[in-house]
N, C-alpha and C. Protein backbone atom coordinates (compact mmCIF):
# COMPACT_ATOMS: atom_id res chain seq x y z
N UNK A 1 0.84 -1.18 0.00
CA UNK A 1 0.00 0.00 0.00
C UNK A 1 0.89 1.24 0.00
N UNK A 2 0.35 1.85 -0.98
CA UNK A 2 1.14 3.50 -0.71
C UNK A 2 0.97 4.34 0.28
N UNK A 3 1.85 5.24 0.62
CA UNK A 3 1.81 5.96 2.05
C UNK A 3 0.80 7.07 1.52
N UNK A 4 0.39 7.56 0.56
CA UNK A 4 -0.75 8.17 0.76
C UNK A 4 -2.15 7.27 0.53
N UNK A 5 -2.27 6.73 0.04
CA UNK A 5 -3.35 5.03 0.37
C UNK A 5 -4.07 5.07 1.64
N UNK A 6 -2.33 4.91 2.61
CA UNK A 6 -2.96 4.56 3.73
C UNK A 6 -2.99 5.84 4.95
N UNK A 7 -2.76 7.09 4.48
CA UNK A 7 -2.87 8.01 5.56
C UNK A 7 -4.20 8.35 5.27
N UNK A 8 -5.01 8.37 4.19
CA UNK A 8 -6.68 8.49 3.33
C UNK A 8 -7.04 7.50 4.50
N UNK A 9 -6.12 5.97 4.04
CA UNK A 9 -7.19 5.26 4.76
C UNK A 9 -8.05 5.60 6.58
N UNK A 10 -6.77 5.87 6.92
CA UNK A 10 -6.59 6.03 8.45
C UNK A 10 -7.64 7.52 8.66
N UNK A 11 -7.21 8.61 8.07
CA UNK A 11 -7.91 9.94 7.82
C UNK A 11 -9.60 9.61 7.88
N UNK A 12 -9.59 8.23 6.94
CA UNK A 12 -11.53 8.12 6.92
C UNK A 12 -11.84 7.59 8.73
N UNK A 13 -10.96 6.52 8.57
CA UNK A 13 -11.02 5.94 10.11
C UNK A 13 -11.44 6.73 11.23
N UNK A 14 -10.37 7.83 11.13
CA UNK A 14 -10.64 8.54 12.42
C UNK A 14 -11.44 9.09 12.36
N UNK A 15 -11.88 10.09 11.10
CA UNK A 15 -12.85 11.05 10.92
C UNK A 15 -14.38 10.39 10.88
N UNK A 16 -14.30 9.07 10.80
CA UNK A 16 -15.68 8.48 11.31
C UNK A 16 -15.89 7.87 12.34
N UNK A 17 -15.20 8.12 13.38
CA UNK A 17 -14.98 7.77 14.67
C UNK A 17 -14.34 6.07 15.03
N UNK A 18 -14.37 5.84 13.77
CA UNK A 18 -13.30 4.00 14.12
C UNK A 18 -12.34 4.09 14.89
N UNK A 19 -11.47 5.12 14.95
CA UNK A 19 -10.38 4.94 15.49
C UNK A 19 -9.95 6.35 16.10
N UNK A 20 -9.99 6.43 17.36
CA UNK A 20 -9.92 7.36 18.59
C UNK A 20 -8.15 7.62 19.13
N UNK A 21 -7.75 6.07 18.78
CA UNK A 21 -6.51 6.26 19.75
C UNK A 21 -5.72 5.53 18.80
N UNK A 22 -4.58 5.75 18.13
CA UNK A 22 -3.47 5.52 17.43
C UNK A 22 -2.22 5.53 17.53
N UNK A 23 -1.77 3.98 17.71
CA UNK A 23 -0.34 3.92 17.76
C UNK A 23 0.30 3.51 16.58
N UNK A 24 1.22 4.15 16.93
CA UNK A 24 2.86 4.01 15.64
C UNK A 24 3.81 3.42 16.41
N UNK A 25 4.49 2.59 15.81
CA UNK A 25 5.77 2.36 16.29
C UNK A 25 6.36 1.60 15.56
N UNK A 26 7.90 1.54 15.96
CA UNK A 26 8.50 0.19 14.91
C UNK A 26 10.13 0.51 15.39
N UNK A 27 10.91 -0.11 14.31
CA UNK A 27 12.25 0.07 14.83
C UNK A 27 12.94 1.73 14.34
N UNK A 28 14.24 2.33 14.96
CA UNK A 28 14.49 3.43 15.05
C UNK A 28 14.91 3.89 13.52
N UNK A 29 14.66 5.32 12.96
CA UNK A 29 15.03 5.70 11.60
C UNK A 29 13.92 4.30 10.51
N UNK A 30 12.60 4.50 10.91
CA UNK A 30 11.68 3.43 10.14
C UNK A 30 10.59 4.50 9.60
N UNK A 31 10.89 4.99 9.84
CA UNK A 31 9.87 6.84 8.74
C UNK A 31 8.58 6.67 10.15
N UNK A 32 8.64 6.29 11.04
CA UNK A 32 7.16 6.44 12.15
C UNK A 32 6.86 7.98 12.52
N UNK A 33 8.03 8.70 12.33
CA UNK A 33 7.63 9.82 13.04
C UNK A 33 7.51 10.90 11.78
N UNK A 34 7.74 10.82 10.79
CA UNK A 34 7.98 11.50 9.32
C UNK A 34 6.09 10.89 9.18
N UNK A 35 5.72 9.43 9.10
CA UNK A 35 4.48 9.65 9.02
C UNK A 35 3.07 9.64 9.84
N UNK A 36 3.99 9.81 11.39
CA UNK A 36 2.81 10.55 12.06
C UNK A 36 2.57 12.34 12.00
N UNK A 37 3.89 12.28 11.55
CA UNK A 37 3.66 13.79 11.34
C UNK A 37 2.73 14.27 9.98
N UNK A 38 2.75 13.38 8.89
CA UNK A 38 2.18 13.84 7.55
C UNK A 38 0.77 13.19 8.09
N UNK A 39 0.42 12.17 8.90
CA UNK A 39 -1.16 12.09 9.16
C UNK A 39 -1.67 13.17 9.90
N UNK A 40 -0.74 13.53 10.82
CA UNK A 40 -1.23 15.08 11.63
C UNK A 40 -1.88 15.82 11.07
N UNK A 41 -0.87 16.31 10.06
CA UNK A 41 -1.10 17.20 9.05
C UNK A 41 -2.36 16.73 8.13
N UNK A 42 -2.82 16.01 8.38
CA UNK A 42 -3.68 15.96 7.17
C UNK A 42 -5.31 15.56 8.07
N UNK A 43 -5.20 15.55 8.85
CA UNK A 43 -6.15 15.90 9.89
C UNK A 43 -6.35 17.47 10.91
N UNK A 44 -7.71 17.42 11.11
CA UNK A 44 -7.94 18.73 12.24
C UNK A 44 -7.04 19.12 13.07
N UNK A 45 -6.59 20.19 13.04
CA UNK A 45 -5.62 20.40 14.37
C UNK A 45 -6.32 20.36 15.64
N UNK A 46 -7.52 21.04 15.22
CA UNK A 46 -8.42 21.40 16.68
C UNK A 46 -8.79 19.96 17.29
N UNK A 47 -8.84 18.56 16.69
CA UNK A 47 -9.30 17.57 17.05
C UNK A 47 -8.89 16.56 17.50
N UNK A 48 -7.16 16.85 17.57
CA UNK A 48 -5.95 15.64 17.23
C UNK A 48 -5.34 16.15 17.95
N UNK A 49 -4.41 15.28 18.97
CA UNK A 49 -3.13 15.77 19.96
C UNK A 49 -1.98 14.54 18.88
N UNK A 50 -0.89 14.70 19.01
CA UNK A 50 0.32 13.82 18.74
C UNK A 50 1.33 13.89 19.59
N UNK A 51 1.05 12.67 20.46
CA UNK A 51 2.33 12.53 21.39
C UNK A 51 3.16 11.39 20.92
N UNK A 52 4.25 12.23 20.93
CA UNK A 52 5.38 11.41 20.57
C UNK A 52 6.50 10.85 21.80
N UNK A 53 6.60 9.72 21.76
CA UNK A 53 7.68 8.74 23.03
C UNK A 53 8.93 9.14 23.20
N UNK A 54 9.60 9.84 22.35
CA UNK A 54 10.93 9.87 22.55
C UNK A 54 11.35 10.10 24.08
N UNK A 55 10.45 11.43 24.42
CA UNK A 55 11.10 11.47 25.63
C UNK A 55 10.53 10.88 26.88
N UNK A 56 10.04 9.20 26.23
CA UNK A 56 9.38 8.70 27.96
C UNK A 56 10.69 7.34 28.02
N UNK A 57 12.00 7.84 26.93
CA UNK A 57 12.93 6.55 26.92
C UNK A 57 13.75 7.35 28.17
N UNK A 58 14.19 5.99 28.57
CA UNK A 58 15.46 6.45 29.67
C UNK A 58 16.61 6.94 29.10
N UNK A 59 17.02 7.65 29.70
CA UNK A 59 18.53 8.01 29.33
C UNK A 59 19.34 7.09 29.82
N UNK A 60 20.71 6.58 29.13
CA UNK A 60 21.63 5.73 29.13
C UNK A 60 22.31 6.05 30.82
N UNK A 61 22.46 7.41 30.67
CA UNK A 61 22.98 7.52 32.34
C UNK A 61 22.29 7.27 33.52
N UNK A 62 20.92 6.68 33.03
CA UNK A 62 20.23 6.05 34.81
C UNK A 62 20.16 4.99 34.47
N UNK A 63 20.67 4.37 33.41
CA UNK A 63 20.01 2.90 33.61
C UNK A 63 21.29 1.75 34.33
N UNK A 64 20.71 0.67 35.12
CA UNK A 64 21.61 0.48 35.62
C UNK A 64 22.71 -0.97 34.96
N UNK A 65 23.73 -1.35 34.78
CA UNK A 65 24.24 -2.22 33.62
C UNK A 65 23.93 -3.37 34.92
N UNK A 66 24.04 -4.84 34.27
CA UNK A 66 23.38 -5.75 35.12
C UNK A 66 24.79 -6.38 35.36
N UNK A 67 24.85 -6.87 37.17
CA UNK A 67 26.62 -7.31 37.52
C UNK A 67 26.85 -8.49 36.41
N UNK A 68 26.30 -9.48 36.57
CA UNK A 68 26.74 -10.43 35.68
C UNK A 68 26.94 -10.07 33.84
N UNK A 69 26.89 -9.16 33.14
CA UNK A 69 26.77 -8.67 31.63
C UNK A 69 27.76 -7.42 31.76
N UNK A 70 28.93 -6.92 32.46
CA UNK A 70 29.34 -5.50 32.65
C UNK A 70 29.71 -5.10 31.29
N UNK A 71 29.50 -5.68 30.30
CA UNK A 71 30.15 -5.35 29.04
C UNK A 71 29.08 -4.98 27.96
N UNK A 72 27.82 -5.30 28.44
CA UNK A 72 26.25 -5.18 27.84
C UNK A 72 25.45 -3.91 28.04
N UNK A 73 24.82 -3.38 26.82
CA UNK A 73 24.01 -2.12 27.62
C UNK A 73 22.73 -1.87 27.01
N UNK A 74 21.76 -1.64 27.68
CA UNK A 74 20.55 -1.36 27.32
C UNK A 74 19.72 -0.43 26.21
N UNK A 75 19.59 -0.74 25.33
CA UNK A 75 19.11 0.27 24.29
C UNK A 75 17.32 0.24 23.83
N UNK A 76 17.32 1.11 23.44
CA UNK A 76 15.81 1.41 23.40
C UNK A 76 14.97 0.40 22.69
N UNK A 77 15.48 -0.57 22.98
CA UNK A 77 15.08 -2.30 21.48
C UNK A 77 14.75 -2.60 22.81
N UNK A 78 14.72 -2.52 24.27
CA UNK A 78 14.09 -3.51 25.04
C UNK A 78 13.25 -2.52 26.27
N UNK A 79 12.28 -3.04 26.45
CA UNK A 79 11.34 -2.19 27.20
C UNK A 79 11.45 -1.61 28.50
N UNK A 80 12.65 -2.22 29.17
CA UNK A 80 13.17 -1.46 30.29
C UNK A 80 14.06 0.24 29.92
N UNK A 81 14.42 -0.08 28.52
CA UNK A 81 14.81 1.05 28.81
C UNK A 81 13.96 2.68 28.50
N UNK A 82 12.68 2.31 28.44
CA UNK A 82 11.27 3.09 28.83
C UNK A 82 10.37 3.34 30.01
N UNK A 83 9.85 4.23 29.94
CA UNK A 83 9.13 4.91 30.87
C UNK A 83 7.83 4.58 30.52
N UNK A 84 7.51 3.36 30.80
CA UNK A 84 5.97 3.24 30.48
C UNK A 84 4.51 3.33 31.16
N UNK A 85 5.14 3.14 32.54
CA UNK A 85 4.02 3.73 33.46
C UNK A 85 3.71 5.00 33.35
N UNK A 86 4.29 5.92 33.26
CA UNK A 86 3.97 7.15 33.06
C UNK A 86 3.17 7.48 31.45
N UNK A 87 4.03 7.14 30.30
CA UNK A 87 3.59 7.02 29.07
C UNK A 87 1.88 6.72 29.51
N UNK A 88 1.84 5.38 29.68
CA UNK A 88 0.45 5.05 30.01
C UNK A 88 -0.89 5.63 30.74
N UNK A 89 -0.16 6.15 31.74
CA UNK A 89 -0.84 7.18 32.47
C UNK A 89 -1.03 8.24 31.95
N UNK A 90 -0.35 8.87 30.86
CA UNK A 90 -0.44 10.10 30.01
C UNK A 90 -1.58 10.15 28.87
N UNK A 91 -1.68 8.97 28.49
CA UNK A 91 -2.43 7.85 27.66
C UNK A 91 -4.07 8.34 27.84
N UNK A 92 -3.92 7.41 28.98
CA UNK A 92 -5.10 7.03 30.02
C UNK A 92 -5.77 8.55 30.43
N UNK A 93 -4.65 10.03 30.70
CA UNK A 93 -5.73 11.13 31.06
C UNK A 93 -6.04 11.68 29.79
N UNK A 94 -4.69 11.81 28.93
CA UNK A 94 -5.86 12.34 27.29
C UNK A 94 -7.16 11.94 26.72
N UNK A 95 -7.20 10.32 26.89
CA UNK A 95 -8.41 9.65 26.55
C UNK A 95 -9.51 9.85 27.57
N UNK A 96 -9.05 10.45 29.10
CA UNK A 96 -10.24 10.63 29.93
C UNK A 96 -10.70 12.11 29.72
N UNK A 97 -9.79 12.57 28.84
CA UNK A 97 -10.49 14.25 28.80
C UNK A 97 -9.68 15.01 29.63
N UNK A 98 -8.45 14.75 29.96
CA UNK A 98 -7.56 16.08 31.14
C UNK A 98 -6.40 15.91 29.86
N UNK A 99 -5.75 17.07 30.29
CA UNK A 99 -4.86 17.40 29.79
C UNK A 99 -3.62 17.04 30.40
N UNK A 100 -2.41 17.21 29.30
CA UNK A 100 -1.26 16.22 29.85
C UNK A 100 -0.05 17.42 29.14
N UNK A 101 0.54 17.71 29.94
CA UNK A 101 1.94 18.65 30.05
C UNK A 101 3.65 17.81 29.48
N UNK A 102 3.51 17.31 28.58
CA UNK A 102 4.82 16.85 27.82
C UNK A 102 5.82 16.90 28.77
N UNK A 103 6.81 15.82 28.09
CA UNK A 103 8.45 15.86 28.87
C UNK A 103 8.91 17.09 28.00
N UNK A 104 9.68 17.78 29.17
CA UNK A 104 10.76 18.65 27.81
C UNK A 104 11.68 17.98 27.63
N UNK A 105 12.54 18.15 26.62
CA UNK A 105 14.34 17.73 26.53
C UNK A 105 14.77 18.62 25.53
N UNK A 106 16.16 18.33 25.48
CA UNK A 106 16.79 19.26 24.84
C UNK A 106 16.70 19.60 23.46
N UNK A 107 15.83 18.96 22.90
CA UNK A 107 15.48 18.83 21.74
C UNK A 107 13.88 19.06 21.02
N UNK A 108 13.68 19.53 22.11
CA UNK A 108 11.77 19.21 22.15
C UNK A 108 11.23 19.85 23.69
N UNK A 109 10.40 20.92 23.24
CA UNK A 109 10.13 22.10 24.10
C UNK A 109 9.10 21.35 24.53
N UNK A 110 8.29 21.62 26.05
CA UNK A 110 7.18 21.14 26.72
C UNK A 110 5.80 21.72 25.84
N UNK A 111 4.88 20.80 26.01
CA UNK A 111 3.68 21.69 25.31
C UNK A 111 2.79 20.70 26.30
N UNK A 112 1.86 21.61 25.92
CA UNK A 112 0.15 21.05 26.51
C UNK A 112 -0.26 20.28 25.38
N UNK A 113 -0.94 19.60 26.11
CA UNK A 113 -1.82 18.38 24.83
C UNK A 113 -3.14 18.19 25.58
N UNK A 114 -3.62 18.93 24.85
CA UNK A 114 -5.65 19.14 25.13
C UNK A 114 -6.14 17.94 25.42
N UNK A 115 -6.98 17.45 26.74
CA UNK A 115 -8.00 16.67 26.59
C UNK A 115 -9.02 16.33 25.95
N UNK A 116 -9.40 18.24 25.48
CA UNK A 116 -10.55 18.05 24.62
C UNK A 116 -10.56 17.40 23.47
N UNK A 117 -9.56 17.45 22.99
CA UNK A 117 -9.69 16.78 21.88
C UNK A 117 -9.50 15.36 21.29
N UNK A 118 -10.57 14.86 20.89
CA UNK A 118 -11.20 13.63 21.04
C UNK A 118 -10.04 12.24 20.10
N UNK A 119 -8.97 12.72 19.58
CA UNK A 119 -8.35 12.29 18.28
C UNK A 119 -6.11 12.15 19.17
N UNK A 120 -6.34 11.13 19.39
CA UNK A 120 -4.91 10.90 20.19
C UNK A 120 -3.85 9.98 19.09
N UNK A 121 -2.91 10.38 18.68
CA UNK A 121 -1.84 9.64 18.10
C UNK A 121 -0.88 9.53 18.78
N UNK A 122 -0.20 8.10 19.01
CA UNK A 122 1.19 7.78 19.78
C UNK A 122 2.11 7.51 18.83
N UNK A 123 3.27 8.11 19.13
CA UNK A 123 4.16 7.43 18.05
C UNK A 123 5.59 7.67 19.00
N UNK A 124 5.64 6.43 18.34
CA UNK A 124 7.43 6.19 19.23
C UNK A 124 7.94 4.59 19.44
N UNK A 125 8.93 4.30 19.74
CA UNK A 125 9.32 2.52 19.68
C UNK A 125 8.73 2.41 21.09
N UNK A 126 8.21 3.09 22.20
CA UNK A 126 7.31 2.67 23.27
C UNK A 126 6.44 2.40 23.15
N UNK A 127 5.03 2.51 21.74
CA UNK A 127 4.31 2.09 21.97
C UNK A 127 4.16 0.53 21.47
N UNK A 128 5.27 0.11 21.29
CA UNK A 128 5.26 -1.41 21.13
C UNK A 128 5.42 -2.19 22.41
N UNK A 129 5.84 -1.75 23.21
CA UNK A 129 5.57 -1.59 24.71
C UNK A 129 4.42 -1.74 25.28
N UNK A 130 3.56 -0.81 24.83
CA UNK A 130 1.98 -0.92 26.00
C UNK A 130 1.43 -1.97 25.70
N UNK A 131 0.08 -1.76 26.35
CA UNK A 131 -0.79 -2.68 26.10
C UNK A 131 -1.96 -2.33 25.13
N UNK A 132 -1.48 -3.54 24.29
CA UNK A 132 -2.31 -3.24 22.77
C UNK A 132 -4.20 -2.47 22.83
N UNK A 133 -4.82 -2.55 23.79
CA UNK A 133 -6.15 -2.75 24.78
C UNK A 133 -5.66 -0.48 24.84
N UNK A 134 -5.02 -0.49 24.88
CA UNK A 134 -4.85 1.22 25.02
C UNK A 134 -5.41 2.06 23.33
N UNK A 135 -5.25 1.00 22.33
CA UNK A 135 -5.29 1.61 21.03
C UNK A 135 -6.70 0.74 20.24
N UNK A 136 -7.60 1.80 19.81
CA UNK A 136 -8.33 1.27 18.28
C UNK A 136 -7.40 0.41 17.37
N UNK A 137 -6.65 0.94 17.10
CA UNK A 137 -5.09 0.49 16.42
C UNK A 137 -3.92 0.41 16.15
N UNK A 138 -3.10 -0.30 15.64
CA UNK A 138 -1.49 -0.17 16.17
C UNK A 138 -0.82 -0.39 14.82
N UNK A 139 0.25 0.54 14.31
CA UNK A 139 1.11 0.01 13.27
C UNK A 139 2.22 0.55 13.29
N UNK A 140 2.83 -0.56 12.77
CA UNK A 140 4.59 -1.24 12.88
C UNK A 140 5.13 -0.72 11.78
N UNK A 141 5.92 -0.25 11.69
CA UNK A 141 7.18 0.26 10.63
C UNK A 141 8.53 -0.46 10.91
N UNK A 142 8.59 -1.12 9.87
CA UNK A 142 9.91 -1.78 9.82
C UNK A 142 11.00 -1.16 8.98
């Protein structure tokens, strides 16, 4: 399917209420965030929040290396090295209607992300992480 195919497809989805809550994810440099951003765009602003995971990953400097592996290190391919309780909980108040105040980092300024608005996209290699039961639907970029 072509990537405009399927951002139409998804665009009808949401805009007829099929699909409320949308995850992206897949492995790193897999175009997930290039095309949650062009579905953004091609939907209501007033109706759609897009939270993106990057910053619910741990940073390399808290995580802790395990005694027996000292030569091994944790990278964002395994789910410890995420913040998913929180992610989830962030999840869980957009879809209840409150609003949710972003991580900042150095790369990505804090913003508000409206409750009101009824239209939630996740995108990030965390949401391969949650629990599938959080999303209308989920897709993988390889």
């Amino acid at each position: 399917m072509k990537k405009k195919d399927l951002v139409d497809q998804l665009v009808s989805e949401i805009e007829t209420g099929k699909v409320r809550t949308l995850g992206i994810y897949g492995h790193g440099a897999s175009g997930k965030s290039t095309f949650a951003q062009e579905l953004y765009q091609a939907l209501d602003s007033t109706t759609v929040n897009l939270l993106e995971t990057d910053p619910y990953i741990t940073s390399g400097r808290y995580l802790v290396v395990p005694k027996d592996a000292p030569n091994q290190k944790v990278t964002a391919s395994l789910p410890v090295a995420h913040e998913l309780e929180s992610l989830q909980r962030d999840i869980l108040a957009l879809q209840a209607g409150m609003d949710v105040l972003t991580i900042e980092e150095p790369w990505k300024a804090s913003e508000v992300l409206s409750g009101a608005k009824p239209i939630l996209i996740v995108e990030g290699m965390s949401v391969g992480f949650l629990p599938k039961e959080l999303f209308e639907k989920t897709i993988c970029f390889y």
